[in-house]
Protein backbone atom coordinates (compact mmCIF):
# COMPACT_ATOMS: atom_id res chain seq x y z
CA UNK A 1 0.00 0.00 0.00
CA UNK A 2 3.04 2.21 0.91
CA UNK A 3 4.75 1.52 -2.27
CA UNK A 4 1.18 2.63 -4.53
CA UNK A 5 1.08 5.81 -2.59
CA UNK A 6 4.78 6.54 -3.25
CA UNK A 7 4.53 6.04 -6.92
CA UNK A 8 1.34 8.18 -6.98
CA UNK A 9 3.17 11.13 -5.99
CA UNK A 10 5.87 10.56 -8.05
CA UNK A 11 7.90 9.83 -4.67
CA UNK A 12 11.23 7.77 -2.77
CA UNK A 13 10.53 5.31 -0.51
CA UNK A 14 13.68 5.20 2.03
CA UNK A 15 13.74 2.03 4.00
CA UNK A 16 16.53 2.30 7.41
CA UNK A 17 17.80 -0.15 9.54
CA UNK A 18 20.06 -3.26 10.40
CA UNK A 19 19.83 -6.31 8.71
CA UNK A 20 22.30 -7.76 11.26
CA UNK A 21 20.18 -7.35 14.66
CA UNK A 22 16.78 -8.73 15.09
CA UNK A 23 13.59 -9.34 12.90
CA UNK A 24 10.18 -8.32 13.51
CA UNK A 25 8.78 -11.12 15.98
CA UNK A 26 5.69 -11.24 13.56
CA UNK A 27 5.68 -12.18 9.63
CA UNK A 28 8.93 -10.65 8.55
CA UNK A 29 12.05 -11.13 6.08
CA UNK A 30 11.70 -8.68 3.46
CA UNK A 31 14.14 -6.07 4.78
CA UNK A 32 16.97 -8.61 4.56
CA UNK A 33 15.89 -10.18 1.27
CA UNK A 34 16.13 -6.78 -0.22
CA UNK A 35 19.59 -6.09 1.69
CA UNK A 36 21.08 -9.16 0.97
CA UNK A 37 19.97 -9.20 -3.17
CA UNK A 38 20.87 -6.09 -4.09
CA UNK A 39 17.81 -5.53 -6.25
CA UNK A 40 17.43 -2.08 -5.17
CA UNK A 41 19.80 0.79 -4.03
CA UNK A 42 21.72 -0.26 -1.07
CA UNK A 43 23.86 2.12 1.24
CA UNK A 44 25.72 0.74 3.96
CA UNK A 45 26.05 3.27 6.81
CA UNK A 46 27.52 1.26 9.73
CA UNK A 47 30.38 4.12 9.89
CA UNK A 48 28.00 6.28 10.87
CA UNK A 49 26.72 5.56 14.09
CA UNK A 50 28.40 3.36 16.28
CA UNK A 51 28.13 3.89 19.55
CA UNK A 52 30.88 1.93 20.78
CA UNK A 53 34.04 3.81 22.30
CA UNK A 54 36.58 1.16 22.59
CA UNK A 55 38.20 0.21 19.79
CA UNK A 56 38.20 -3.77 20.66
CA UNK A 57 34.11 -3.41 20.68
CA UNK A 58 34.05 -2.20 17.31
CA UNK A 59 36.43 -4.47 15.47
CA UNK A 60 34.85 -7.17 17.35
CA UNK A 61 31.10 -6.17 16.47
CA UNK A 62 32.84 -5.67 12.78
CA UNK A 63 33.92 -9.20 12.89
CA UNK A 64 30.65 -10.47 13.55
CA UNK A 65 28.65 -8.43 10.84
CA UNK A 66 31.60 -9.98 8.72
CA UNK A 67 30.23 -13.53 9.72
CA UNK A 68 33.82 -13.91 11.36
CA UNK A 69 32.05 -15.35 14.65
CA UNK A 70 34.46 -17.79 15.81
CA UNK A 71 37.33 -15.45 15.46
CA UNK A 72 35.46 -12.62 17.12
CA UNK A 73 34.75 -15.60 19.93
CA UNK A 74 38.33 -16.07 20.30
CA UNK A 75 39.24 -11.82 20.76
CA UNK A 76 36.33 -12.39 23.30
CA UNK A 77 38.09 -15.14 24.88
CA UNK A 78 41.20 -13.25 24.72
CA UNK A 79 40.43 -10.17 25.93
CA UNK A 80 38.57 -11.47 29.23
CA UNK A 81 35.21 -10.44 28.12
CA UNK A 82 33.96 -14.41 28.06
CA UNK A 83 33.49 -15.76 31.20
CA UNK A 84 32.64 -19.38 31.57
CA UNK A 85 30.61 -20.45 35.19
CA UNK A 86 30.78 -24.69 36.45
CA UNK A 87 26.57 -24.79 36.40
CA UNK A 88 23.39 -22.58 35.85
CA UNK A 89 23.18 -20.77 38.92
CA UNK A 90 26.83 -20.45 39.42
CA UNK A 91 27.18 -18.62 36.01
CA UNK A 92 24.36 -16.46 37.30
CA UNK A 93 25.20 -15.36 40.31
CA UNK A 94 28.73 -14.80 39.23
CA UNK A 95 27.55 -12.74 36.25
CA UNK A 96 25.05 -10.43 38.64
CA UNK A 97 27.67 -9.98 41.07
CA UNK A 98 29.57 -8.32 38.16
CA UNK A 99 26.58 -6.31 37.20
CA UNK A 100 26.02 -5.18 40.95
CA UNK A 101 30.10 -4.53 40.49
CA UNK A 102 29.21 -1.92 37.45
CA UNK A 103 26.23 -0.65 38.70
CA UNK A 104 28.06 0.88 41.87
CA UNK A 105 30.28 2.68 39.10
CA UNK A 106 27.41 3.55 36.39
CA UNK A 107 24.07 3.31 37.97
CA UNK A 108 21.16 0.97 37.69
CA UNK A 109 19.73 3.15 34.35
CA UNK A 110 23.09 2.39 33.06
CA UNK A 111 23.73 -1.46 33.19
CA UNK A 112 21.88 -4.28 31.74
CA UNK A 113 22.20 -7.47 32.14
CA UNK A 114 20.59 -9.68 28.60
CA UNK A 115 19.46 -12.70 27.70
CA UNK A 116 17.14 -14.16 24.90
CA UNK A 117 15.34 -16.21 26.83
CA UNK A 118 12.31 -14.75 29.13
CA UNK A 119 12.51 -17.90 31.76
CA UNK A 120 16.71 -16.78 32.00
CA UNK A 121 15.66 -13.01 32.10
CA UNK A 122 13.26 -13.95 35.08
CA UNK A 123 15.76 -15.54 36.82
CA UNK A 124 18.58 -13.17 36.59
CA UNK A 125 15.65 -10.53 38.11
CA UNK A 126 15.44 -12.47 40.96
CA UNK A 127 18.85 -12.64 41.60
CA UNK A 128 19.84 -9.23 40.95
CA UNK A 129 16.77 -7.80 43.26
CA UNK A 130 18.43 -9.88 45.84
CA UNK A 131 21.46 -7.81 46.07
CA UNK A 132 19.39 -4.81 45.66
CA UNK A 133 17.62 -5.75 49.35
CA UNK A 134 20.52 -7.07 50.82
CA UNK A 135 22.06 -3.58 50.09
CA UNK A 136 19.38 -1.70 51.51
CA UNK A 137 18.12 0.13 48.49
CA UNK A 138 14.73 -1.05 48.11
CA UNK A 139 12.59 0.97 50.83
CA UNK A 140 9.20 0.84 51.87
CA UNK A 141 6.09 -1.35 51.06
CA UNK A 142 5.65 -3.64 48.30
CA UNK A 143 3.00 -4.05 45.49
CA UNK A 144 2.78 -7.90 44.25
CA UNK A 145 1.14 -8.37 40.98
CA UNK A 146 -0.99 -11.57 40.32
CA UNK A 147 2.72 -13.39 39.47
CA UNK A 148 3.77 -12.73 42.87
CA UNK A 149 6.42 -10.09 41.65
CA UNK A 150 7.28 -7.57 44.46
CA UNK A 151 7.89 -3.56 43.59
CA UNK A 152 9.44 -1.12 45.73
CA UNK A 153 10.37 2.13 46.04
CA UNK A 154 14.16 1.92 43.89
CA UNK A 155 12.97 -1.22 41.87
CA UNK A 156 13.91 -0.99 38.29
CA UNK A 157 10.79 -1.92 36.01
CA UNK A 158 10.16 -2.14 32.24
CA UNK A 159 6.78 -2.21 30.54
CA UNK A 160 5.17 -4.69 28.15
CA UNK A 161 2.55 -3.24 26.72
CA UNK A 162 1.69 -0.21 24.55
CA UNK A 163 -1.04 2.30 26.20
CA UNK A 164 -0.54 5.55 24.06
CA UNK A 165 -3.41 7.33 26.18
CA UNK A 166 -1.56 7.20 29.41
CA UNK A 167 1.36 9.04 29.04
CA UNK A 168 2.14 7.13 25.95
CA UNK A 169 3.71 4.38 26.68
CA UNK A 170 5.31 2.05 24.94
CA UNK A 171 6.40 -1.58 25.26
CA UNK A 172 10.16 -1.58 26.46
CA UNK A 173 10.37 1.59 28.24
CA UNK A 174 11.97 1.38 31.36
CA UNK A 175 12.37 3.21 34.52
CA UNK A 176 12.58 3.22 38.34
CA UNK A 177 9.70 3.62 40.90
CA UNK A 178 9.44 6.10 43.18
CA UNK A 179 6.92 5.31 45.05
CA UNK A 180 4.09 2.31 45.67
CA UNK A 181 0.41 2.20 47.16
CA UNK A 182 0.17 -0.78 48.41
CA UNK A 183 -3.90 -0.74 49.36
CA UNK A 184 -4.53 0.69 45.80
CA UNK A 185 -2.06 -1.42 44.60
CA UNK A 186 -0.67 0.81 42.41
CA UNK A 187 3.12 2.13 41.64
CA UNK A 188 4.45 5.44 40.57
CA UNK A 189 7.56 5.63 38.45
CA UNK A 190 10.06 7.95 36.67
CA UNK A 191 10.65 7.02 32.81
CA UNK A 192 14.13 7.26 31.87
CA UNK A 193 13.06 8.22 28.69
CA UNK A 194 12.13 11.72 29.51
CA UNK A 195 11.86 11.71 33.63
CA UNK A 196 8.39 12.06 33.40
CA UNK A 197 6.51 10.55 36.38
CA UNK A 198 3.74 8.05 35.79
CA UNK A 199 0.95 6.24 37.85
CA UNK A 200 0.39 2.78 36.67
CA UNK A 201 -3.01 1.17 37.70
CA UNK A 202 -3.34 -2.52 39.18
CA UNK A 203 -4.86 -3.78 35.94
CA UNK A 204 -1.70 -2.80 34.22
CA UNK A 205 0.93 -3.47 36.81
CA UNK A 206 -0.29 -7.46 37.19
CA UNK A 207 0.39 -7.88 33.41
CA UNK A 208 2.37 -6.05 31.61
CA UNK A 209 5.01 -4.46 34.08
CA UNK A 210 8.29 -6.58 35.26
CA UNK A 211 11.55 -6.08 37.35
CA UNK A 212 14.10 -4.65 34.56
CA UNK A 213 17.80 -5.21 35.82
CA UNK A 214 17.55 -7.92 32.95
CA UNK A 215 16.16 -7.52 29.80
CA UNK A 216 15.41 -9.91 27.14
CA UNK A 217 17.54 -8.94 23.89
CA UNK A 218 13.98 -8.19 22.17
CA UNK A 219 13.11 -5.15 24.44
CA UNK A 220 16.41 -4.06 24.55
CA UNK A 221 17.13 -3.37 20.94
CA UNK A 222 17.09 0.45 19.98
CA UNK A 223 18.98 1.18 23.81
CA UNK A 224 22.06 2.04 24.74
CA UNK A 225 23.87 1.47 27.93
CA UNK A 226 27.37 2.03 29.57
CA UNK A 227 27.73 -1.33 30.04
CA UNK A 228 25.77 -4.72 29.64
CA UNK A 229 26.74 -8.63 30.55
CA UNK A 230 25.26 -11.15 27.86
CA UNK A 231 24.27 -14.24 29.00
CA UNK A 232 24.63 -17.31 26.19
CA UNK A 233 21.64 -18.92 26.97
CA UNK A 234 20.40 -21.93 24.52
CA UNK A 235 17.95 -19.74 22.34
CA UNK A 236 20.63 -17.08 21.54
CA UNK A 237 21.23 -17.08 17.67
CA UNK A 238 23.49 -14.75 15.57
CA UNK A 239 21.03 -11.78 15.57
CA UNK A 240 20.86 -11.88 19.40
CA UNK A 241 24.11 -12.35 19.30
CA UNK A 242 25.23 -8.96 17.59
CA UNK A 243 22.09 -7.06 19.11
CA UNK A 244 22.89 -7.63 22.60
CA UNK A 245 26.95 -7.02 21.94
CA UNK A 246 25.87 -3.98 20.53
CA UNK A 247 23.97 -2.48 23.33
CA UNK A 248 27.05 -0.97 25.17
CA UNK A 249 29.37 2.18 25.01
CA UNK A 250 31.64 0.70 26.87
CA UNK A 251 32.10 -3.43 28.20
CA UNK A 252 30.14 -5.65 27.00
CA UNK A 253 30.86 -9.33 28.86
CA UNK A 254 29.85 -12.63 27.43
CA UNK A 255 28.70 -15.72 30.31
CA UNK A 256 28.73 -18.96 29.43
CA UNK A 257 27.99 -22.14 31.07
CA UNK A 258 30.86 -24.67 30.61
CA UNK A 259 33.17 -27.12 32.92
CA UNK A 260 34.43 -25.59 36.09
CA UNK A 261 37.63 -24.60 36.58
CA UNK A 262 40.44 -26.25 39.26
CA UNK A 263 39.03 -24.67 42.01
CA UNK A 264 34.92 -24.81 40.75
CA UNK A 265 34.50 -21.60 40.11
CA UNK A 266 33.21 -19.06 37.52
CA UNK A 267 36.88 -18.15 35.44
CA UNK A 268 37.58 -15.74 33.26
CA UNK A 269 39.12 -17.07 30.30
CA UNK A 270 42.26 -15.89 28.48
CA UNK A 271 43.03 -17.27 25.70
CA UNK A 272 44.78 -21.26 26.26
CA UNK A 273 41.83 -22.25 28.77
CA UNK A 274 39.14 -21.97 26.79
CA UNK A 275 38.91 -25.47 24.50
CA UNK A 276 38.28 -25.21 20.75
CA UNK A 277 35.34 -26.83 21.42
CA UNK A 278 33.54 -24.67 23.33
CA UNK A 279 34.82 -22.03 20.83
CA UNK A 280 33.37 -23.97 17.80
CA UNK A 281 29.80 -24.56 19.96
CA UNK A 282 29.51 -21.14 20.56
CA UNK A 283 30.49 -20.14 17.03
CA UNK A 284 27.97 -22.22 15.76
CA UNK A 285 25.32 -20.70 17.97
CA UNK A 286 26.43 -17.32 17.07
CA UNK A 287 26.74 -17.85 13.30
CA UNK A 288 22.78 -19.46 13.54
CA UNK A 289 20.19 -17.06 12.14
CA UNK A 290 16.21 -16.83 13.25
CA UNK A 291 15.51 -14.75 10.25
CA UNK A 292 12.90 -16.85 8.04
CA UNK A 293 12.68 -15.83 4.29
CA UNK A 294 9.45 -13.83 3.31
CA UNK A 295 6.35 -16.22 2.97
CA UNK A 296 6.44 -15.63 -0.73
CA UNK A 297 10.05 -16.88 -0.97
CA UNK A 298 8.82 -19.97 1.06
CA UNK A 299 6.48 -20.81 -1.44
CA UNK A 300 3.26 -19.99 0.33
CA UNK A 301 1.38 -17.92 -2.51
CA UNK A 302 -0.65 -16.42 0.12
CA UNK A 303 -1.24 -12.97 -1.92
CA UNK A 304 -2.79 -14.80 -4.63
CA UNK A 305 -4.80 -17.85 -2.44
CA UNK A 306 -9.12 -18.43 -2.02
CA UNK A 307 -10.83 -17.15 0.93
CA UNK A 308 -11.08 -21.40 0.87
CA UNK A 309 -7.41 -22.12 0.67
CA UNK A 310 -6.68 -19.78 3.55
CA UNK A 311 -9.03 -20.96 5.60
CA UNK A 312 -7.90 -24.83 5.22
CA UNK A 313 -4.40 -23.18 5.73
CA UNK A 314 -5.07 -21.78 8.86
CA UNK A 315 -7.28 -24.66 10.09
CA UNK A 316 -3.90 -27.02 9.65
CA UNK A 317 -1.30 -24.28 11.06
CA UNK A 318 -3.69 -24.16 14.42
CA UNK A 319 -4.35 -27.99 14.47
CA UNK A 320 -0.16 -28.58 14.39
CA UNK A 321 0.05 -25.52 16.84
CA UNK A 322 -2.27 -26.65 19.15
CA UNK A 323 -0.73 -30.27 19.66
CA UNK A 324 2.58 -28.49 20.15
CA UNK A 325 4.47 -27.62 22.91
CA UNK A 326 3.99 -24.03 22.75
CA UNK A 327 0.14 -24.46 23.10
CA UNK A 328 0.73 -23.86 26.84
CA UNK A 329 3.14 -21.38 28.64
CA UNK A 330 4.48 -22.70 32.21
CA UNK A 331 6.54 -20.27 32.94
CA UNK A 332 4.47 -18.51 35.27
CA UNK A 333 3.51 -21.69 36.83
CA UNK A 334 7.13 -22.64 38.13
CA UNK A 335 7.15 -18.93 39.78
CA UNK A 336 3.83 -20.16 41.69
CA UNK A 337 5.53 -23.20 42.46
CA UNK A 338 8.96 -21.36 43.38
CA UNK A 339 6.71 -19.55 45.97
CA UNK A 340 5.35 -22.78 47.83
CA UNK A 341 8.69 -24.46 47.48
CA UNK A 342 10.24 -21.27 49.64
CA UNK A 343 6.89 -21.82 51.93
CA UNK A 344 7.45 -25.27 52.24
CA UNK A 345 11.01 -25.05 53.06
CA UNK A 346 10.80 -23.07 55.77
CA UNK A 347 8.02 -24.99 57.51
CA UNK A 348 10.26 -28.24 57.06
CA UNK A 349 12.93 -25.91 58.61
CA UNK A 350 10.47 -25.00 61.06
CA UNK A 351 9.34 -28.45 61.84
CA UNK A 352 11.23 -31.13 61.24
CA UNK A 353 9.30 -33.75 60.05
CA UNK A 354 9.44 -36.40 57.28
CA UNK A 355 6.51 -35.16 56.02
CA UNK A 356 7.23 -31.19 55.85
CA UNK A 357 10.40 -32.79 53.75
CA UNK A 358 8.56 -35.12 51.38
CA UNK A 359 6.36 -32.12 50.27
CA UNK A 360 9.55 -30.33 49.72
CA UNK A 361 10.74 -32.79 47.56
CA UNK A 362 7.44 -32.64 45.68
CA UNK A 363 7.38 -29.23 44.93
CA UNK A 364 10.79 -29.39 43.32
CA UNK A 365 9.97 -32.73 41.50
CA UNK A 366 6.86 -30.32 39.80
CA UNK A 367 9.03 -27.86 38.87
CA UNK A 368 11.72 -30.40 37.14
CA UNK A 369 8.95 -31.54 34.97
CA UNK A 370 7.85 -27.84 34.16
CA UNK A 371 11.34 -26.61 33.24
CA UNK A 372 11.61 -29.50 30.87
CA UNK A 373 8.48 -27.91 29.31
CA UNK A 374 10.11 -25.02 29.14
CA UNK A 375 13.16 -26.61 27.26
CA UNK A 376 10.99 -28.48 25.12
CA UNK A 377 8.81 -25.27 24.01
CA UNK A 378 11.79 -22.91 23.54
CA UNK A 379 13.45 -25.86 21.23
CA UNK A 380 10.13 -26.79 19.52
CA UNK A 381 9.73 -22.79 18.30
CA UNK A 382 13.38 -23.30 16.99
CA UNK A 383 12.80 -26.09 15.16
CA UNK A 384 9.68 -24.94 13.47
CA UNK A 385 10.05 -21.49 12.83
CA UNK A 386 8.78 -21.81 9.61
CA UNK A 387 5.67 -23.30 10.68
CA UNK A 388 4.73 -20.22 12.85
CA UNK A 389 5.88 -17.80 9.74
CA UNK A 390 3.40 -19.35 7.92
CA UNK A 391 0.48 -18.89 10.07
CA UNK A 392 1.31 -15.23 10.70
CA UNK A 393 1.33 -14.97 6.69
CA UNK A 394 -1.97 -16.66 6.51
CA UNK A 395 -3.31 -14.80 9.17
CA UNK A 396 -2.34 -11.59 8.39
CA UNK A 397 -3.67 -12.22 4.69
CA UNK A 398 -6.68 -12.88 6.25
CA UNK A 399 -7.39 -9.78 7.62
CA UNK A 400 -6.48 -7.68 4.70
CA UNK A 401 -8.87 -10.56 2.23
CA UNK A 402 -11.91 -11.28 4.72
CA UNK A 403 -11.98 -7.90 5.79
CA UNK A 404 -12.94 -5.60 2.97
CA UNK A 405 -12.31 -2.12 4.32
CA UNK A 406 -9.08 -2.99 4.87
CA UNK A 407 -7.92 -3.59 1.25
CA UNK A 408 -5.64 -0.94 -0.39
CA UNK A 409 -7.62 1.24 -2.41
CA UNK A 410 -7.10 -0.10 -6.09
CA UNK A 411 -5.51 2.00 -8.64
């Protein structure tokens, strides 16, 4: 429709961005078909703005764009930016006790810690709002949405959902509260975006506000910090890759899971230590892209399909979705069960019984079998990406064809 208007007024259509960070979570591919085939007028401005002051950063980032990844890895490696951790949580805490580290020298509005995984991003949260009440900086009551997230006065939050009416917000906009009402159960907060100070409502808070000291990669696209620490986590691919690297002005450190080292701890690699295995692994994860071709380069001739064919299209893309993993989210389920498990442990602490243990021991048995959900929807979406492009083609084509107001306006 864009491109009929354009030509009607005898007009340029100027498309900007980066073909190297990450696609449109929706339908999407065309941007980097045109980039990559050269079909129209190209101009590569990645001199231009590059927010990165160190040197290393940029020839690093420039290695990646290069598809260089393993070599970039290694300058990663070498320069201690890569830090390798013995197990999950060890990694984690390691890699939020160097964010606390930062933020003591850049603020909290100036450190991020990223991930591409919301279940990782949730976790790193939880750790990092540790330190923050073990350091005394959270004050005052708390507001607890309907996930049984706490806010305080100091808490960093983003948003995840677009209300343009109310002070026009916009998914991904972070801030830091400054003050709750805990019988309202509302939270006031200042938006780093312009300082402006907002009320948020207890409809929006319980679903579409969260702690922000992490970030998934998504959200954080488009910001810049001083510094940010990466974790590797299994769904990171090469756009995540070079989005989240990108995020910094200054250090940006990569975390890892991998063997311990002699003494079990989280060590920061320099060079020798680091096995050319793990350097391949993690080249290989870096070098993997998400980006799906355009549905009419996958041969699904939506544009030109029946009302019918759609319909039976959609029918089959729901049927497949529905008996998939992803038809069900538990995330939010193991942070109910994380709640009774800390319950439960401190009555067993508190009494002493076999049975106070046993239900212990229940709890965590649950949430085993819901993180392997987890792991089993998060590698189901990669393994059929294509299946979910396809429904948001047919659905999208939907709209435009069963909806007749919403057709372009023919010429």
């Amino acid at each position: 429709m864009a491109g009929r208007e354009v030509e009607t007024c005898d007009g340029k259509l100027i498309l900007v961005g980066d073909p190297k960070q990450l696609p449109s979570v929706d339908s999407g591919g065309l941007y980097h078909r045109i980039v990559a085939s050269g079909e129209q007028v190209v101009d590569d401005l990645v001199q231009i703005n590059q927010r990165q002051q160190l040197d290393f950063d940029r020839s690093a980032l420039a290695q990646l764009r290069a598809g260089e990844v393993e070599k970039a890895v290694h300058d990663y490696a070498g320069a201690g930016r890569l830090h390798l951790g013995r197990d999950e949580y060890a990694t984690k805490a390691t890699m939020v006790d160097a964010w606390r580290a930062d933020v003591q020298q850049h603020g909290l509005d100036g450190v991020r810690m990223l991930a591409s995984r919301q279940d990782e991003v949730q976790m790193l949260n939880e750790l990092a709002r540790v330190r923050m009440v073990d350091a005394g900086e959270l004050r005052g009551p708390a507001v607890v949405n309907r996930w049984g997230t706490q806010f305080q006065a100091g808490d960093r939050i983003v948003v995840r959902d677009n209300w343009y009416a109310h002070a026009d917000l916009r998914n991904g906009q972070t801030g830091t509260v400054v003050a709750v009402q805990p019988i309202a159960g509302t939270l006031t907060f200042r938006r780093d975006l312009d300082g402006e100070v907002i009320q948020l409502p207890k409809r929006y808070i319980d679903s579409n506000v969260d702690q922000a000291y992490a970030q998934t990669i998504h959200t954080a696209q488009g910001q810049t910090f001083h510094a940010t620490h990466v974790y590797a986590d299994t769904g990171m691919r090469a756009e995540h890759g070079y989005t989240a690297l990108s995020r910094a002005r200054g250090e940006t450190h990569l975390w890892v899971n991998d063997r311990p080292g002699p003494l079990g701890e989280c060590t920061y690699i320099h060079g020798d230590p680091l096995t050319e295995d793990r350097v391949v692994a993690l080249a290989r994860q870096l070098a993997q892209s998400v980006i799906e071709p355009p549905a009419h380069d996958q041969g699904l001739p939506v544009e030109t399909a029946t009302d019918r064919q759609l319909r039976e299209w959609r029918d089959e893309l729901e049927g497949t979705i529905r008996r998939s993993p992803i038809a069900t989210d538990p995330t939010h389920q193991i942070v109910s069960v994380d709640a009774a498990i800390a319950e439960a442990r401190e009555t067993a602490d508190r009494l002493r019984t076999t049975g106070a243990r046993a239900q212990v021991q229940f709890l965590q048995a649950q949430r085993d079998v819901l993180t392997d959900r987890v792991a089993l929807r998060e590698s189901w979406i990669q393994d059929n990406a294509s299946v979910l492009h396809r429904y948001s083609a047919v659905a999208e084509e939907m709209v435009v064809c069963l909806v007749p107001w919403r057709r372009p306006p023919s010429m």
